[in-house]
Protein backbone atom coordinates (compact mmCIF):
# COMPACT_ATOMS: atom_id res chain seq x y z
CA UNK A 1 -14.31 -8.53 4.03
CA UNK A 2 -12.40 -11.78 3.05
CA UNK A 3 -10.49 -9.41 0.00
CA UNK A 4 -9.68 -6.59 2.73
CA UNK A 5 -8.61 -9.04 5.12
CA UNK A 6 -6.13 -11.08 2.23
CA UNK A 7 -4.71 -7.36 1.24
CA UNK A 8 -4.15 -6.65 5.43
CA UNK A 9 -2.22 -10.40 5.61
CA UNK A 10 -0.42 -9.48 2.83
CA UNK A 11 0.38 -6.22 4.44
CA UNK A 12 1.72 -7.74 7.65
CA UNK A 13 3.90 -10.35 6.11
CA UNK A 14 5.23 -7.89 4.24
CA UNK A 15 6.22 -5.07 7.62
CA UNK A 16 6.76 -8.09 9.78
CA UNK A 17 8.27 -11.46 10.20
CA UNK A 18 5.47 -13.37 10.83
CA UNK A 19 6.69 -17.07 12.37
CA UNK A 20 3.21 -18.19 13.19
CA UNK A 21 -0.13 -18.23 12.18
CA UNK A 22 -0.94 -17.03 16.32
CA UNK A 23 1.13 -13.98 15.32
CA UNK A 24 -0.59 -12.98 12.44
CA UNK A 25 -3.96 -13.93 14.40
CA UNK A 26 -2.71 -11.77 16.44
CA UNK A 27 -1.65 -9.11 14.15
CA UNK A 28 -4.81 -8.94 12.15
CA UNK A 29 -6.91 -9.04 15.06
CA UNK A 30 -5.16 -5.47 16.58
CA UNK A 31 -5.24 -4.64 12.86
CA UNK A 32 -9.49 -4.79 13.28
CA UNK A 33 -9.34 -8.09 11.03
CA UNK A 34 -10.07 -10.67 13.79
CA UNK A 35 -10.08 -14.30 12.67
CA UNK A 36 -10.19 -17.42 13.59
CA UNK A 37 -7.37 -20.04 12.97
CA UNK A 38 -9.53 -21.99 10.49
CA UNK A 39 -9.82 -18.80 8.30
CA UNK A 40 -6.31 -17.84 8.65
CA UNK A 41 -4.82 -21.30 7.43
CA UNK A 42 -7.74 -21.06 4.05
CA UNK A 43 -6.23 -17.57 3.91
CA UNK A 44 -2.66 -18.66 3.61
CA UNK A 45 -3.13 -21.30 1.48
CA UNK A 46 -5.39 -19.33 -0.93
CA UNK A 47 -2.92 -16.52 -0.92
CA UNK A 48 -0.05 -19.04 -1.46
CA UNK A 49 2.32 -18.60 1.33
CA UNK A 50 4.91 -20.26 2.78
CA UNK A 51 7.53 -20.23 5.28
CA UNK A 52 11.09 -18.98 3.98
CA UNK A 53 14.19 -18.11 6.00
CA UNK A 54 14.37 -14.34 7.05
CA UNK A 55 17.64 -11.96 7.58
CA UNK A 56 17.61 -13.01 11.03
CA UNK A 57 17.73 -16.40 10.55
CA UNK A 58 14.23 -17.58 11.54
CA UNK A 59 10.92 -18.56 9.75
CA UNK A 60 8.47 -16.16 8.48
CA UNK A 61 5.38 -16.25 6.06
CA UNK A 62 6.30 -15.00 2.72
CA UNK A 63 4.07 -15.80 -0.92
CA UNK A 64 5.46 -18.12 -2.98
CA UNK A 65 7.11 -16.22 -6.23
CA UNK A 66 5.10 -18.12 -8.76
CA UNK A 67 6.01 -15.85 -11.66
CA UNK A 68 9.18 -17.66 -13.64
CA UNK A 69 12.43 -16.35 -14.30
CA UNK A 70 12.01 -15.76 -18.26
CA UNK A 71 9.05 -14.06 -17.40
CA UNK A 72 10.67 -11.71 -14.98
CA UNK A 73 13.44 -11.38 -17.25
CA UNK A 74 11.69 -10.53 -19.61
CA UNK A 75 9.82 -7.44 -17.30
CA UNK A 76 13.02 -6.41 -16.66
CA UNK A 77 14.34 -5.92 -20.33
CA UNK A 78 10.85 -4.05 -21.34
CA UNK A 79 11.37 -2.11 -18.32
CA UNK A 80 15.33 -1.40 -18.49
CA UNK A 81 14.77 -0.69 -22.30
CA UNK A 82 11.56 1.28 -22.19
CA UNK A 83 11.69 3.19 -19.40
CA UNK A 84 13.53 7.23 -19.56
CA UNK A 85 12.76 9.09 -16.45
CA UNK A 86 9.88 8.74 -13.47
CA UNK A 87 9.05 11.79 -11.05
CA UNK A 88 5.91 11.94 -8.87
CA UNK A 89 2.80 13.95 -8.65
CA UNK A 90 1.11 13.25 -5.37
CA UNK A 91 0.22 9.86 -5.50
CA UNK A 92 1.03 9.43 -9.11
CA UNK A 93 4.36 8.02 -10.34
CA UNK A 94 3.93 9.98 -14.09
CA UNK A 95 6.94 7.73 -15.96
CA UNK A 96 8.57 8.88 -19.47
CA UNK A 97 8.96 5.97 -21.80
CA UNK A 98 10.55 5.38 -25.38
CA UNK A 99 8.15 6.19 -27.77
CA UNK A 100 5.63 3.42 -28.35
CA UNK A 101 6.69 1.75 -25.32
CA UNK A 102 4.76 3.10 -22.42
CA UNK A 103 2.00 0.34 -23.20
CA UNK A 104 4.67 -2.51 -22.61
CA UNK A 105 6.31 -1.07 -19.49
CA UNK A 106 2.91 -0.42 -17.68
CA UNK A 107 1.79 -4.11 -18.19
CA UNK A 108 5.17 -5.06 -17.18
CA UNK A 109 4.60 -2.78 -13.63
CA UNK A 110 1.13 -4.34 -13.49
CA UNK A 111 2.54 -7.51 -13.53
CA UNK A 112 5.25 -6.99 -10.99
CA UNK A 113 2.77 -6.57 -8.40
CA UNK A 114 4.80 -3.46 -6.79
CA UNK A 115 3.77 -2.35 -3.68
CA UNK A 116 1.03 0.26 -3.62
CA UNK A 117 0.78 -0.05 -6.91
CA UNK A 118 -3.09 0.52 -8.07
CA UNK A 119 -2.82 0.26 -11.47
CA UNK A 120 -1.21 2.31 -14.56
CA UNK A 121 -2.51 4.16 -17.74
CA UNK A 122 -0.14 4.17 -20.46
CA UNK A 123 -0.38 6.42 -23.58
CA UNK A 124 2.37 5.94 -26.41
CA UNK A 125 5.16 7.63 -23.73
CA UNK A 126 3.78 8.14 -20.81
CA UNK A 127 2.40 6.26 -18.13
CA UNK A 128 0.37 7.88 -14.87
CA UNK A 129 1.14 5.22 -12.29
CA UNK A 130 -1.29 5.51 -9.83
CA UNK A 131 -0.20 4.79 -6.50
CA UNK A 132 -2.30 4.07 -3.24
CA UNK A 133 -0.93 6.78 -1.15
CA UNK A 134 1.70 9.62 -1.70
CA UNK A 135 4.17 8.38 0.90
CA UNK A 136 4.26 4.93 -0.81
CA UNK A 137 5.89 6.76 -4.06
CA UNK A 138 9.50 6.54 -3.27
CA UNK A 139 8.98 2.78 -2.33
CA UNK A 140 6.98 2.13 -5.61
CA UNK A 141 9.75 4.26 -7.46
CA UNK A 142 12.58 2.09 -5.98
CA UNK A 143 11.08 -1.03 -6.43
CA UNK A 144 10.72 -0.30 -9.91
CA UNK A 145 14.70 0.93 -9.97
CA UNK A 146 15.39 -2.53 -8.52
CA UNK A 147 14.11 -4.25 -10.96
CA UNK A 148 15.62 -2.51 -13.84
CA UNK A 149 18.81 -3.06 -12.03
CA UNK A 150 18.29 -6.58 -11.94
CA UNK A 151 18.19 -6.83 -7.52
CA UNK A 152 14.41 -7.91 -7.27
C-alpha cells in the first residue's frame, strides 16, 4: 500500500500544483489513498520533495533532482549519440540504436526516470521500451526527445 500510495503522490505532484500537504491529503484521499497528515509528511520526506516555484508563480511540491549535471550530461550524450529512430507498438516504445549501443541508451532511459516508463530490454540495436499504458507513449517519446535536445 505505502509503494502504491508513493507512485499516486508522485502522480499528483506531477498533474497538479500541489501548495499543501491538505491538498494532496486531499487529493490522495479522492484518489482512494486516504492518509493521515503524519503519513503524508514521512511520505514527502522519504520521497524527497520540496517546495519549488511553479509557472504561476506560487509554491508547489516537486522531488528534489538529486541526479548531477555530469551525470545527466552524460545520459544525454549516450542518448543523442546512440539513439536512430523510436516508433511505438502499443505500449512499447521499440527504439533503433547504433550498433552496440542499445545496452547504453536503455540504462541511460532507466535512469532518467521518464514517465511511464516500466523498464527497457536492450539487444545490441534495439531496445523494447515498455511503457505503462499506450496513451503515455507520445509523452515517454517526447520526454526522451527533450532530453536529447538538451531542454530536460
Amino acid at each position: 500500500m505505502k509503494g502504491k500510495r508513493q507512485e499516486k503522490i508522485l502522480e499528483l505532484i506531477r498533474e497538479n500544483d500541489i501548495e499543501t500537504q491538505e491538498e494532496l491529503a486531499r487529493k490522495l484521499s479522492e484518489a482512494g489513498f486516504p492518509s493521515t497528515q503524519g503519513t503524508i509528511s514521512r511520505d514527502i520526506r522519504e520521497l524527497r520533495l520540496m517546495k519549488v516555484t511553479g509557472s504561476t508563480g506560487r509554491q508547489k511540491y516537486a522531488p528534489i533532482q538529486t541526479e548531477n549535471v555530469h551525470m545527466e550530461n552524460k545520459y544525454r550524450r549516450v542518448l543523442s549519440e546512440g539513439i536512430v529512430h523510436m516508433e511505438s507498438a502499443e505500449n512499447i516504445l521499440v527504439i533503433k540504436t547504433v550498433s552496440g549501443m542499445a545496452m547504453a541508451c536503455a540504462a541511460a532511459i532507466d535512469s532518467a526516470a521518464i514517465h511511464g516508463v516500466v523498464g527497457c530490454i536492450a539487444g545490441d540495436d534495439t531496445i523494447m521500451c515498455v511503457i505503462k499504458e499506450t496513451s503515455m507513449v507520445p509523452e515517454a517519446k517526447r520526454e526522451i526527445e527533450a532530453i536529447i535536445k538538451g531542454m530536460e
